[in-house]
N, C-alpha and C. Protein backbone atom coordinates (compact mmCIF):
# COMPACT_ATOMS: atom_id res chain seq x y z
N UNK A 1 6.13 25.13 -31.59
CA UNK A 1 7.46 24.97 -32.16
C UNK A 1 7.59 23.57 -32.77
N UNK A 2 6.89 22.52 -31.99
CA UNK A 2 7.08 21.34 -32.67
C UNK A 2 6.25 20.89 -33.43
N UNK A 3 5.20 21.68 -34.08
CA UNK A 3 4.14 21.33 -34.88
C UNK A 3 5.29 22.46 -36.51
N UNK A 4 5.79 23.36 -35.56
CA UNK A 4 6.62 24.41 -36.99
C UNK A 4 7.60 23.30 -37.52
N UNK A 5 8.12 22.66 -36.99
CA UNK A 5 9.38 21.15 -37.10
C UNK A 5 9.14 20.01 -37.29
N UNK A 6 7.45 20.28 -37.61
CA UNK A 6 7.01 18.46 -38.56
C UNK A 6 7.59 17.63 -37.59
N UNK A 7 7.08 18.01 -36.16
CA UNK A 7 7.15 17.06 -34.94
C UNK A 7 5.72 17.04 -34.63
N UNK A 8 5.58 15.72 -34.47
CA UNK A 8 4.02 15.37 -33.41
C UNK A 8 4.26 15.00 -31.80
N UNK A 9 3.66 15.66 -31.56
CA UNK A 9 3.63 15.29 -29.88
C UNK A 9 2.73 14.63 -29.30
N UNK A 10 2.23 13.79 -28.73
CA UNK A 10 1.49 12.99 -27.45
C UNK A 10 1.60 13.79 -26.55
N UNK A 11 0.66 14.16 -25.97
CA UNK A 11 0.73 14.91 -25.16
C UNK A 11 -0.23 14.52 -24.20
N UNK A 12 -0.11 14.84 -22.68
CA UNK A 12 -0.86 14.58 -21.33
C UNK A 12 -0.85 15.45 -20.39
N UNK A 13 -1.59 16.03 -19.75
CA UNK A 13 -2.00 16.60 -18.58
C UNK A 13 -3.17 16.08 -17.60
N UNK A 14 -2.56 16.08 -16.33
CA UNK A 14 -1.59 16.77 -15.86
C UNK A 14 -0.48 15.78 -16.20
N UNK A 15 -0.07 14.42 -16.08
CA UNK A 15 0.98 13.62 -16.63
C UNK A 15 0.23 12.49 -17.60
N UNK A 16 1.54 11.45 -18.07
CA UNK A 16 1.26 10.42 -18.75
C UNK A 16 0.22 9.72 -18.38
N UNK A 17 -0.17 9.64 -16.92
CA UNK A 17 -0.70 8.54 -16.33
C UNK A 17 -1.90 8.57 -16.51
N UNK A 18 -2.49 10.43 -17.03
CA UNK A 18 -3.84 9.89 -17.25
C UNK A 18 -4.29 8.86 -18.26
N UNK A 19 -3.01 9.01 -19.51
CA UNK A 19 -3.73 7.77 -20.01
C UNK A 19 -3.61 6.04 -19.87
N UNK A 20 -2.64 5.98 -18.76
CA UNK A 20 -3.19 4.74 -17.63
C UNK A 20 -4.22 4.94 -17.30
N UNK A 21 -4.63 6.26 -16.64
CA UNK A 21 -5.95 5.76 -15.66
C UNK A 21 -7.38 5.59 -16.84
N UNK A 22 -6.83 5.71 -18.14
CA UNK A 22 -8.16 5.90 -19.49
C UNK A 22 -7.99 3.82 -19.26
N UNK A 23 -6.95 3.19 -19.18
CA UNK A 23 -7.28 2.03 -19.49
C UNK A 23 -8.44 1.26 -18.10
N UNK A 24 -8.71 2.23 -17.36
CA UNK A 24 -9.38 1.64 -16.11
C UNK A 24 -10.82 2.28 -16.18
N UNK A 25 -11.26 3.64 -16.70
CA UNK A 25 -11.96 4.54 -16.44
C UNK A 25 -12.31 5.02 -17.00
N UNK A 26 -13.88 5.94 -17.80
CA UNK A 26 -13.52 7.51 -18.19
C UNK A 26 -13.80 8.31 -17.38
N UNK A 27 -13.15 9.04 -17.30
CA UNK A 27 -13.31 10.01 -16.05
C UNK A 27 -12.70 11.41 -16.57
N UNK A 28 -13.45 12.73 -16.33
CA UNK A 28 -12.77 13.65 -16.47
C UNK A 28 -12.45 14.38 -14.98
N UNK A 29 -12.42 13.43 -14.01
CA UNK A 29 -11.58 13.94 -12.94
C UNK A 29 -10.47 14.49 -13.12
N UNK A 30 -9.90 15.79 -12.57
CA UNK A 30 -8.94 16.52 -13.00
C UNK A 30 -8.06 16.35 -11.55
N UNK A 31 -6.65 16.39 -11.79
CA UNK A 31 -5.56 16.03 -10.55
C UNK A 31 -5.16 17.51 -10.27
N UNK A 32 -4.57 17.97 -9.14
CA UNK A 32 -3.75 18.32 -8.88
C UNK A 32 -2.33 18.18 -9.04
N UNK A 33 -1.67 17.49 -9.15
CA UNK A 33 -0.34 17.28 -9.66
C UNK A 33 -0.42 15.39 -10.05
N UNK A 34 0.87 15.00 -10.47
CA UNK A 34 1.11 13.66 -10.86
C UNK A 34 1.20 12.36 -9.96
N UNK A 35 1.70 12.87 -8.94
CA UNK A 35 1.48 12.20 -7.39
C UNK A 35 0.26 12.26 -7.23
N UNK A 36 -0.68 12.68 -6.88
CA UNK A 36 -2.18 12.44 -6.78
C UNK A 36 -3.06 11.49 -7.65
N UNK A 37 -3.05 11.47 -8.89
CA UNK A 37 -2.98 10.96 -10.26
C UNK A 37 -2.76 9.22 -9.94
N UNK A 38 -1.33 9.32 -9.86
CA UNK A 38 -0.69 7.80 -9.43
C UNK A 38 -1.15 7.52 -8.26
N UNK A 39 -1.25 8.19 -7.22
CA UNK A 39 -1.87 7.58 -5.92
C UNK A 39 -3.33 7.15 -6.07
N UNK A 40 -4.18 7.87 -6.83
CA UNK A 40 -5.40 7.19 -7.50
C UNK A 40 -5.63 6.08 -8.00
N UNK A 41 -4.47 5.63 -8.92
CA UNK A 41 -4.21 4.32 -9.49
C UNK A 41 -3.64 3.92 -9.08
N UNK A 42 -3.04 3.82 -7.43
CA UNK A 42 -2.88 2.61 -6.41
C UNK A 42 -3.61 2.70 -5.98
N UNK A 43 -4.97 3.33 -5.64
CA UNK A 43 -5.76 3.09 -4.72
C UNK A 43 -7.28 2.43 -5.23
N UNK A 44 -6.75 2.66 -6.21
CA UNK A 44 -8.72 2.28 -7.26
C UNK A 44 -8.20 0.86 -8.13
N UNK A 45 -7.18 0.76 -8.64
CA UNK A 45 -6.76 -0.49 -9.68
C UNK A 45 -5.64 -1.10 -9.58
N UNK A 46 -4.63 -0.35 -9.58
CA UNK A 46 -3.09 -1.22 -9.49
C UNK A 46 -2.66 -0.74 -8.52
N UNK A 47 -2.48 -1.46 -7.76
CA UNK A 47 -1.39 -1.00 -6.24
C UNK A 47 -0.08 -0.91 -6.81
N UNK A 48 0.11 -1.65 -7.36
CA UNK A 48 1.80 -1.83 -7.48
C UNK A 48 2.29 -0.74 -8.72
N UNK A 49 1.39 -0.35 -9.24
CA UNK A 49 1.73 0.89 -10.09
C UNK A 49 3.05 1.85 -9.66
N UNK A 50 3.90 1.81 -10.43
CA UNK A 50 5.60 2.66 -10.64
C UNK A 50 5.38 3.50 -11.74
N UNK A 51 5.78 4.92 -11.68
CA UNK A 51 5.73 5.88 -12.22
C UNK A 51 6.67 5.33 -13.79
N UNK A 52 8.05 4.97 -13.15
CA UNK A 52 8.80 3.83 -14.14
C UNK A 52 8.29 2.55 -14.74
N UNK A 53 7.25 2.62 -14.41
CA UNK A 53 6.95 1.01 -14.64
C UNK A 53 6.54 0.89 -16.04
N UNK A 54 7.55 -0.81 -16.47
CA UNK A 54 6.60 -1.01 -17.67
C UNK A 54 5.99 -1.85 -17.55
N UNK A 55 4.52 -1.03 -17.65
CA UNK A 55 3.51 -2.21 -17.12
C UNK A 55 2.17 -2.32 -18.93
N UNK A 56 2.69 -2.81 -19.46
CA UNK A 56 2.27 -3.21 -21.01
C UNK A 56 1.48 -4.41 -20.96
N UNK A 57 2.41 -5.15 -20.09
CA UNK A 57 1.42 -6.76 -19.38
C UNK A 57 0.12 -6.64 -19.07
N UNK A 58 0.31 -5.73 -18.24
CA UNK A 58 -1.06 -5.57 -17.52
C UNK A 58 -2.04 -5.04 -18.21
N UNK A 59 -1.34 -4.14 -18.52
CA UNK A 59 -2.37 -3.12 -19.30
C UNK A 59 -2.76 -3.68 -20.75
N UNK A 60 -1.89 -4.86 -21.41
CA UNK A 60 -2.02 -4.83 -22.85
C UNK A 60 -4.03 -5.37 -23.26
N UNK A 61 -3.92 -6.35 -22.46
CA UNK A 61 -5.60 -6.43 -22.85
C UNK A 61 -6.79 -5.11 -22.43
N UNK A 62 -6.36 -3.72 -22.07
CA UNK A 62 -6.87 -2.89 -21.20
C UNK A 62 -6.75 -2.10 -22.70
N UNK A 63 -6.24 -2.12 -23.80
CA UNK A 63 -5.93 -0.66 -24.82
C UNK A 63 -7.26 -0.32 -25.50
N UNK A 64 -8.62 -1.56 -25.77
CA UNK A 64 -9.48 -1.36 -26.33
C UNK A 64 -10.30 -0.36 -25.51
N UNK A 65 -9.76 -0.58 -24.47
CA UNK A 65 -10.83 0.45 -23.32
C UNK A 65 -10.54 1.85 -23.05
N UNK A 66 -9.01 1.82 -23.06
CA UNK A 66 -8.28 3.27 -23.23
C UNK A 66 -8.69 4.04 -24.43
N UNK A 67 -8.69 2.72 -25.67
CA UNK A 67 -8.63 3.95 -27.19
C UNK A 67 -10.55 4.40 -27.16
N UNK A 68 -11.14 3.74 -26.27
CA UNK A 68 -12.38 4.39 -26.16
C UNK A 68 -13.06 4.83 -25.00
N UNK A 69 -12.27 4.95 -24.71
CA UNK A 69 -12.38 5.98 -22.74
C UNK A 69 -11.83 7.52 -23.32
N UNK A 70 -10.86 7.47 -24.05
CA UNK A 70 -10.15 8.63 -24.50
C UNK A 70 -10.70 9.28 -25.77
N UNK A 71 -11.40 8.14 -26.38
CA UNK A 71 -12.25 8.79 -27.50
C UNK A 71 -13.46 9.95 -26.79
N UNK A 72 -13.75 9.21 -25.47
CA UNK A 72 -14.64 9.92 -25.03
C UNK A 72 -14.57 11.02 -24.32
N UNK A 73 -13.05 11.01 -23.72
CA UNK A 73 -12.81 12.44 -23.36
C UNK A 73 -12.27 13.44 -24.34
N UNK A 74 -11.91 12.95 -25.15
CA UNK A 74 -11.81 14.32 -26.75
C UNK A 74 -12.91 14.67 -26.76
N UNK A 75 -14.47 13.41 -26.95
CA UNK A 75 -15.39 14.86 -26.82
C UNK A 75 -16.20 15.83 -25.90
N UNK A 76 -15.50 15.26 -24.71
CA UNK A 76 -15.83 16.11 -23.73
C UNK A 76 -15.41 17.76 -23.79
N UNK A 77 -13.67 17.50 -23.99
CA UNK A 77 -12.68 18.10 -24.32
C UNK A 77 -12.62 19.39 -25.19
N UNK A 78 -13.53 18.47 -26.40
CA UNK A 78 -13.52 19.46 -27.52
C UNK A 78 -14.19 20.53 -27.87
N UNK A 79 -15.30 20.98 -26.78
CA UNK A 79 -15.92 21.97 -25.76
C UNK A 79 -14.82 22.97 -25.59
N UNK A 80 -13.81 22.80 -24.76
CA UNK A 80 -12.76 23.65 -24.11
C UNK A 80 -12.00 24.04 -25.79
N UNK A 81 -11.68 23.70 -26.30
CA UNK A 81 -11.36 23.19 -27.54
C UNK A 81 -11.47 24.62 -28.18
N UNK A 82 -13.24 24.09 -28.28
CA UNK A 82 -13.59 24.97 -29.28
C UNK A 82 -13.76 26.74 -29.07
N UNK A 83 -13.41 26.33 -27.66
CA UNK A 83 -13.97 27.74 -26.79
C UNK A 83 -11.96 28.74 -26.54
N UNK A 84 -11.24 27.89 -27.22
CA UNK A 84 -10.32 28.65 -27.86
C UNK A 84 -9.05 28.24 -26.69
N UNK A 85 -9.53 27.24 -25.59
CA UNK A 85 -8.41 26.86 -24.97
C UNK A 85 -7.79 26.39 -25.00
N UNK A 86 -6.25 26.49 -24.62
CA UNK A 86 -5.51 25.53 -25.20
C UNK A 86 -5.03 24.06 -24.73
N UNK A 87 -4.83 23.02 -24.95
CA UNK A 87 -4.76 21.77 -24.49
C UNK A 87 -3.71 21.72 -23.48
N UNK A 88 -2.79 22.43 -22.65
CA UNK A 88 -1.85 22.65 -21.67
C UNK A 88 -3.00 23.36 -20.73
N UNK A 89 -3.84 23.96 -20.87
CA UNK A 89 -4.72 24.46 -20.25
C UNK A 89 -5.64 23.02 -19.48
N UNK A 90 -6.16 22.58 -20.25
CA UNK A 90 -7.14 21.57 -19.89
C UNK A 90 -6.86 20.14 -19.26
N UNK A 91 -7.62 19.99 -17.89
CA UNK A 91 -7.40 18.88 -17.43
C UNK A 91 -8.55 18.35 -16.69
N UNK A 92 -8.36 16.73 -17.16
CA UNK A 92 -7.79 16.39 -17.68
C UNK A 92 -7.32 16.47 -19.20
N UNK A 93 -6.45 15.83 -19.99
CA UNK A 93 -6.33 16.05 -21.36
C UNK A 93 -5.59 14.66 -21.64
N UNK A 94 -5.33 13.94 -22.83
CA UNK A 94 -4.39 13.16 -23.40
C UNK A 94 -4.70 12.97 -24.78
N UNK A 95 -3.55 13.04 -25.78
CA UNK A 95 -3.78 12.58 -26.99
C UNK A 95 -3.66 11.53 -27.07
N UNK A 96 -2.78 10.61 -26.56
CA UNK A 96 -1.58 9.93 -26.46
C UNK A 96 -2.26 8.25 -27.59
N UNK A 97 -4.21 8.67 -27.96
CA UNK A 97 -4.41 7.80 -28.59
C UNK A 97 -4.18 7.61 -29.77
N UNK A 98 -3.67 9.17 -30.27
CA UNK A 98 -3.14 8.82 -31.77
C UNK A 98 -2.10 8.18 -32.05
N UNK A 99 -1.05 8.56 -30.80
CA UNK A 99 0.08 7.31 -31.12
C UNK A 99 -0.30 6.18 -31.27
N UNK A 100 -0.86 5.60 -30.31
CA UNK A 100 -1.61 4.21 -29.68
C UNK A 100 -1.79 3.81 -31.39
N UNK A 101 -3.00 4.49 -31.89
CA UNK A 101 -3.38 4.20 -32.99
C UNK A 101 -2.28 3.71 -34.59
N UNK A 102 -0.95 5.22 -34.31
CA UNK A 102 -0.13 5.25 -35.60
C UNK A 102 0.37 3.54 -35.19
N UNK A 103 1.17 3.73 -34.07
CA UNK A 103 1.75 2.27 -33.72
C UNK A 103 0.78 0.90 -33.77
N UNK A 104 -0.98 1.03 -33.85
CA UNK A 104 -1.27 -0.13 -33.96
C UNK A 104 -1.73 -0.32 -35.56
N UNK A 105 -1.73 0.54 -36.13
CA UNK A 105 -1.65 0.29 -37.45
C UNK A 105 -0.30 0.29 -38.08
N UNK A 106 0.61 0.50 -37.58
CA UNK A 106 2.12 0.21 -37.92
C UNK A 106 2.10 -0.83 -38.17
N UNK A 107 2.12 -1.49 -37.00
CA UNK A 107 1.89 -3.19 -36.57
C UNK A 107 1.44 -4.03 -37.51
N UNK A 108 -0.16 -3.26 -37.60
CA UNK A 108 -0.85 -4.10 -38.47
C UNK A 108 -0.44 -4.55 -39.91
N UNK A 109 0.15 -3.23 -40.64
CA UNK A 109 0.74 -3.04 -42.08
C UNK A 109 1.85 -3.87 -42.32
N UNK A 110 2.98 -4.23 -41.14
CA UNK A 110 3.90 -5.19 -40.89
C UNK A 110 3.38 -6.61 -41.11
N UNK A 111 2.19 -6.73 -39.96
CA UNK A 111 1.78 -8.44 -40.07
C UNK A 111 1.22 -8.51 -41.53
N UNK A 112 0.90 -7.78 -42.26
CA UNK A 112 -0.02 -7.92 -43.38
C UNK A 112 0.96 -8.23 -44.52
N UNK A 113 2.02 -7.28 -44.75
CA UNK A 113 3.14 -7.21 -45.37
C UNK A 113 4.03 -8.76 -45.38
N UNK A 114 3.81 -9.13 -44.16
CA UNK A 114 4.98 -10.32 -44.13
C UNK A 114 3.91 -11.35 -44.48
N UNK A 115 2.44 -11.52 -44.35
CA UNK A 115 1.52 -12.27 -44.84
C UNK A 115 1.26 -12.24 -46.34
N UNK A 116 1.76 -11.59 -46.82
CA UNK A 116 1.62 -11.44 -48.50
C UNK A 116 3.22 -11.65 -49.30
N UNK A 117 4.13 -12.08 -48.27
CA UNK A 117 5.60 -11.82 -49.19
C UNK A 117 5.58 -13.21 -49.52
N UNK A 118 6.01 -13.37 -50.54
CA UNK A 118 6.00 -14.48 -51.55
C UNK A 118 6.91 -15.51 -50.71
């Protein structure tokens, strides 16, 4: 429905957090629910990890590792993929690097833009 409405989605399974746990890991360990997930990433990297948390600080020098931890589970992924399953099906799963990506080339086109204005 949101691909019929020229909507893009980010999408994660089983939650967001796997692509926290991409800035620590690649792993195609698959969770049981989202509580399990997060209790993983208090127990292996961030204790203090909040489901709420904005934790950008921490993580911000960690994105080069995510956008290629996650590169690497697309092609794990893209196996299940091709074999006609659908990405709500598969876990783990996260897109969430194309955002990563639109927003760091957003960025970039901004700093570049204000570096060239007269």
């Amino acid at each position: 429905m949101a691909a019929a409405n020229g909507i893009k989605v980010a999408f994660s399974n089983i939650c967001f957090e796997q692509w926290i746990l991409l800035h620590y890991e690649a792993t195609q360990k698959s969770y049981a629910n989202c509580d399990q997930l997060i209790n993983y990433i208090k127990l292996n990297h961030d204790s203090g990890y909040k489901k709420d948390d904005y934790c950008s600080k921490r993580l911000g020098d960690k994105v080069q590792t995510a956008l290629n931890n996650n590169a690497w589970l697309m092609r794990q992924v893209d196996i299940d993929k091709s074999r006609g399953i659908h990405v709500w099906e598969i876990n783990p799963y996260t897109d969430v690097h194309k955002l990563v990506n639109f927003l760091l080339n957003l960025d970039a086109s901004k700093r570049l833009n204000r570096n060239t204005l007269p």
